[in-house]
Each structure stands twice: as structure tokens, then as C-alpha cells.
C-alpha atoms as a PDB file:
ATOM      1  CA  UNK A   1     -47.331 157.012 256.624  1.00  0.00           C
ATOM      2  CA  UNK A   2     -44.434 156.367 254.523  1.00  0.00           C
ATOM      3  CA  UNK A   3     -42.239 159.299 256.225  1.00  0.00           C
ATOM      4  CA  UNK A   4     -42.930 157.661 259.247  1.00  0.00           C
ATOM      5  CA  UNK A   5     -41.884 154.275 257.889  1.00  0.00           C
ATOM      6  CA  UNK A   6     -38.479 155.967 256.620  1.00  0.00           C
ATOM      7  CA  UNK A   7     -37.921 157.113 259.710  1.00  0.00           C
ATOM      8  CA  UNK A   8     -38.326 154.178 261.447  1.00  0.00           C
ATOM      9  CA  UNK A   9     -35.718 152.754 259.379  1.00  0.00           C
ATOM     10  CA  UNK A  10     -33.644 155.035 259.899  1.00  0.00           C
ATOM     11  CA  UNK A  11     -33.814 155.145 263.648  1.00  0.00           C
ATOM     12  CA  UNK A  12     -33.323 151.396 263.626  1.00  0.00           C
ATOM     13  CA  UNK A  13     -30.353 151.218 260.795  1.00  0.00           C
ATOM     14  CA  UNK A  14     -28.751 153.908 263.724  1.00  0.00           C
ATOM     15  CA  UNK A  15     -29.186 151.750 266.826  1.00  0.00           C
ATOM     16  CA  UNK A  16     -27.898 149.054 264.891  1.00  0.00           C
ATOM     17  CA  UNK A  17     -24.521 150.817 264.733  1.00  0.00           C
ATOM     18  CA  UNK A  18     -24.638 152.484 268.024  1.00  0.00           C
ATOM     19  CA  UNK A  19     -25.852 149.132 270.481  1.00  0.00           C
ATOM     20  CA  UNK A  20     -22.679 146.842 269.125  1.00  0.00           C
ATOM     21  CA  UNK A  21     -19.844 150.049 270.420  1.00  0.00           C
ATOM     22  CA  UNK A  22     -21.972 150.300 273.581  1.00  0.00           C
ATOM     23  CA  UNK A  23     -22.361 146.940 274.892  1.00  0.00           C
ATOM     24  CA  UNK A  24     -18.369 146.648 274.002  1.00  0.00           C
ATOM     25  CA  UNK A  25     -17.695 149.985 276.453  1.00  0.00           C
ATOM     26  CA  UNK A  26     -19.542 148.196 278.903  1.00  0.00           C
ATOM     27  CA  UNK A  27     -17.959 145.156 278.825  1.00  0.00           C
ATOM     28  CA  UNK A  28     -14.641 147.011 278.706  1.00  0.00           C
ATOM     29  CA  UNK A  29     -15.493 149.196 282.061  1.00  0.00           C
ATOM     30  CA  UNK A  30     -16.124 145.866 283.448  1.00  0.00           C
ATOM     31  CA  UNK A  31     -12.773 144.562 283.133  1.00  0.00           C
ATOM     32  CA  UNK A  32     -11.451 147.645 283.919  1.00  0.00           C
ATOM     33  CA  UNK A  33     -13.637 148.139 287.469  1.00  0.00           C
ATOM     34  CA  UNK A  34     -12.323 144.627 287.813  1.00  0.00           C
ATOM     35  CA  UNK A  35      -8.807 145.095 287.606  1.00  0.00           C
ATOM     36  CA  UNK A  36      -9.218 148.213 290.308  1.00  0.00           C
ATOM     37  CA  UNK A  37     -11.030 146.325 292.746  1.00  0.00           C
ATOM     38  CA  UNK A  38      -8.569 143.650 292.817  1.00  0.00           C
ATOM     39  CA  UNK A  39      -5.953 146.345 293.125  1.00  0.00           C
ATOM     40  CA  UNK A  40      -7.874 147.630 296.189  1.00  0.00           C
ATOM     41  CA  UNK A  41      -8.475 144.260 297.718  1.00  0.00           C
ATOM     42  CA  UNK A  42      -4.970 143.294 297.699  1.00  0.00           C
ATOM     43  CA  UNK A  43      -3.222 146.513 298.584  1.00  0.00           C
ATOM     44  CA  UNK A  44      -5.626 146.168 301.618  1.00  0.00           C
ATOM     45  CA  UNK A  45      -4.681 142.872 302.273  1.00  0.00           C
ATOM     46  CA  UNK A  46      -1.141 143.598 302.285  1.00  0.00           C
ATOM     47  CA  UNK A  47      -1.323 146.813 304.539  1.00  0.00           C
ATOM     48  CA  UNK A  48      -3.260 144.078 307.052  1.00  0.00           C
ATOM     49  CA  UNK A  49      -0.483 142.103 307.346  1.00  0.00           C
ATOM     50  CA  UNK A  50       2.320 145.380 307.651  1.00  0.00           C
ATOM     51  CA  UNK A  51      -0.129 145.680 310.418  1.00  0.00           C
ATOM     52  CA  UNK A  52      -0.884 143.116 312.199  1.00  0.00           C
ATOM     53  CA  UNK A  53       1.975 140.750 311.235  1.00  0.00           C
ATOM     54  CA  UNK A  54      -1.052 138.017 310.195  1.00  0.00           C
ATOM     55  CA  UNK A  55      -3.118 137.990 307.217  1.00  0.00           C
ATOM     56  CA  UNK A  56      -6.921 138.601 307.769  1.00  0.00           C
ATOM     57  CA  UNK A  57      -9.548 135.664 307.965  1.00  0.00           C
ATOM     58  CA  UNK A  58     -12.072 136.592 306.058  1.00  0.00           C
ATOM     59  CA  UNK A  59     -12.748 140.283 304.028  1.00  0.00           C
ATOM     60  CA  UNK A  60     -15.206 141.054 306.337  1.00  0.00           C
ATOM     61  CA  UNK A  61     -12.442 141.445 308.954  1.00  0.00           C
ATOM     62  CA  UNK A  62     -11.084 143.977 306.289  1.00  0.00           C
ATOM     63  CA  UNK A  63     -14.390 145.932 306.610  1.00  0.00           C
ATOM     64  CA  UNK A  64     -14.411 146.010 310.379  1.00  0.00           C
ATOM     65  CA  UNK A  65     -10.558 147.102 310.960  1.00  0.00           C
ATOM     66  CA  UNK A  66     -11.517 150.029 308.552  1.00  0.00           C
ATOM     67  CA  UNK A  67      -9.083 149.013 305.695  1.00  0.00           C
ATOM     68  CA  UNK A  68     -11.671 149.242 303.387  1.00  0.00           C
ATOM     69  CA  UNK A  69     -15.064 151.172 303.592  1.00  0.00           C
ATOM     70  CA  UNK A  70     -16.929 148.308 302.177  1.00  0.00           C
ATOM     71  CA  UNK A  71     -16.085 145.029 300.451  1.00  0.00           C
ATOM     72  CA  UNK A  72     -16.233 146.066 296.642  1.00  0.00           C
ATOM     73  CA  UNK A  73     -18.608 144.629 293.904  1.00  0.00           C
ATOM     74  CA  UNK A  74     -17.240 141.913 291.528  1.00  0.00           C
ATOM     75  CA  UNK A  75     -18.760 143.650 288.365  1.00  0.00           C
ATOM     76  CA  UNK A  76     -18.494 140.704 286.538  1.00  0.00           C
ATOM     77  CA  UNK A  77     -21.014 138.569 288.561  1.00  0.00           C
ATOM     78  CA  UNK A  78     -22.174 141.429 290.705  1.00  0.00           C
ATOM     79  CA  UNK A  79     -22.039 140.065 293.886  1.00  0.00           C
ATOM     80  CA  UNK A  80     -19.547 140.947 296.599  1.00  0.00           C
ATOM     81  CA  UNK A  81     -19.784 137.411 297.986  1.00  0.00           C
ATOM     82  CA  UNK A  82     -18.291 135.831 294.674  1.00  0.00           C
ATOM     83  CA  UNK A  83     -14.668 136.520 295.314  1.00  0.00           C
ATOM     84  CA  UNK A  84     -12.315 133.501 295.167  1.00  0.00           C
ATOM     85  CA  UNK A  85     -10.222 133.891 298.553  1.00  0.00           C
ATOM     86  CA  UNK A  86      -6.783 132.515 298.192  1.00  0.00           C
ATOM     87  CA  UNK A  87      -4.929 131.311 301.697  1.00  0.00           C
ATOM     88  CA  UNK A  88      -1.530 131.556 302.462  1.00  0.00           C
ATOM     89  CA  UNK A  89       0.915 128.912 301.356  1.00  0.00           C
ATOM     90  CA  UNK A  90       0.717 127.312 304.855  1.00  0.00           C
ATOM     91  CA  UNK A  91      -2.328 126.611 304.550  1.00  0.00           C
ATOM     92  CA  UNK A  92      -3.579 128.670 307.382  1.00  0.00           C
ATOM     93  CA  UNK A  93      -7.347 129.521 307.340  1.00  0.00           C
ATOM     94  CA  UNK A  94      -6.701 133.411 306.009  1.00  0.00           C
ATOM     95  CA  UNK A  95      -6.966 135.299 303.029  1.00  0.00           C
ATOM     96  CA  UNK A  96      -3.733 135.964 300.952  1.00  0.00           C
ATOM     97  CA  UNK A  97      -5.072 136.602 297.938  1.00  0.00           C
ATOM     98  CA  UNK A  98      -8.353 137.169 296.484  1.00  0.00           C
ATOM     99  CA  UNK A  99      -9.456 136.588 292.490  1.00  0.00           C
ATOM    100  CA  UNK A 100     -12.897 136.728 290.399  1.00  0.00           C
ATOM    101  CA  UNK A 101     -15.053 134.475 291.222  1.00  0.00           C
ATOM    102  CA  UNK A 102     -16.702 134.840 287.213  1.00  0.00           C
ATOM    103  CA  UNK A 103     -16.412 131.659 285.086  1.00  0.00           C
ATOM    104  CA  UNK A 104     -16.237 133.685 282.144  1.00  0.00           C
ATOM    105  CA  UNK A 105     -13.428 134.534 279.809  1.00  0.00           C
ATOM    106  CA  UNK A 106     -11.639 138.586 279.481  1.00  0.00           C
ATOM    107  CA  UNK A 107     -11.258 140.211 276.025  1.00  0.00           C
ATOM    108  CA  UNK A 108      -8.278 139.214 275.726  1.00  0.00           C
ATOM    109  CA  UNK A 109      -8.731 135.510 276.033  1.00  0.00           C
ATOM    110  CA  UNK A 110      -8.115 135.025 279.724  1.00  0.00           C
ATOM    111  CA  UNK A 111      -9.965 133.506 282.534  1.00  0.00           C
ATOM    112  CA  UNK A 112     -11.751 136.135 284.782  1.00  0.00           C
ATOM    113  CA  UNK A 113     -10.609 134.379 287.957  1.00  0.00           C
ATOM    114  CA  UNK A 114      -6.810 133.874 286.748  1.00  0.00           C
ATOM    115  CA  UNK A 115      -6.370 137.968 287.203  1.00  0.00           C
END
């Protein structure tokens, strides 16, 4: 009974160490899914417009040209319906620009949806 006690403890003094590192690699492959689907979102966006000389009106219309296979996951909120669209600077209904649509704060201090 008492070996099994020990290693009880021991098991748990272990996953004390181990769950801290891993729910920081997680958070960190987050940020850094994050950054690539933003990449993605507005290279596509900006190949659109080389295109068509307009910017699109909604991602969807991304999906359906076949500049991107499928509008990506925010992995912050994990949703792909979440994304902040930005329009153009005249105002036109259209999507220049897209950010996070999380209300949460990066590592390193920032706002999600300021990237």
C-alpha cells in the first residue's frame, strides 16, 4: 500500500512539471497557427484584387473563386466565422483586411485582433 502511495506521488509531483510546459506549447502553436492563417487570408486577398481589380465581398467569395480551399480556423476562438473583416478605406462593402476576432491578449502583451 505504501509503494503504491509513493508512486502516486511521484506520478503526480511529474505531471506537475510536465502540464505547466504543455499548456504553454499549446498556447504558443496557437499564436503561431494564428499568425499563418492571417498570412494566408491576406496574401489571398491581395492576389483577388491583382485579379479582379476589386477586393472580394465577403471570404466566402474567396472560397468559391478557389483562392483558398476553405476559409481557415481562428485557433484562438475556433470558429471560422469570428474573423474581424476590415473594408477598404472607401468604405466600400468588401474585405481589405481581415484580423482575430479573439478578445484576448498574445504572449507578448498584445491584443489578438490588433495582428
Amino acid at each position: 500500500m505504501i509503494e503504491l502511495l509513493v508512486v502516486m506521488a511521484v506520478l503526480a509531483v511529474l505531471a506537475g512539471l510536465v502540464l505547466p510546459r504543455y499548456v504553454d506549447k499549446v498556447d504558443t502553436a496557437n499564436e503561431v497557427v494564428l499568425r499563418q492563417n492571417l498570412v494566408g487570408l491576406r496574401t489571398a486577398i491581395d492576389q483577388f484584387y491583382r485579379d479582379q481589380a476589386r477586393y472580394p465581398s465577403t471570404l466566402e467569395e474567396l472560397v468559391s473563386k478557389r483562392y483558398l480551399r476553405a476559409i481557415p480556423i481562428d485557433p484562438i476562438t475556433e470558429r471560422t466565422d469570428s474573423w474581424l473583416l476590415i473594408p477598404p478605406q472607401d468604405a466600400s462593402k468588401a474585405v481589405f483586411d481581415v484580423k482575430s476576432g479573439a478578445n484576448r491578449r498574445a504572449r507578448d502583451g498584445s491584443d489578438y485582433a490588433s495582428w
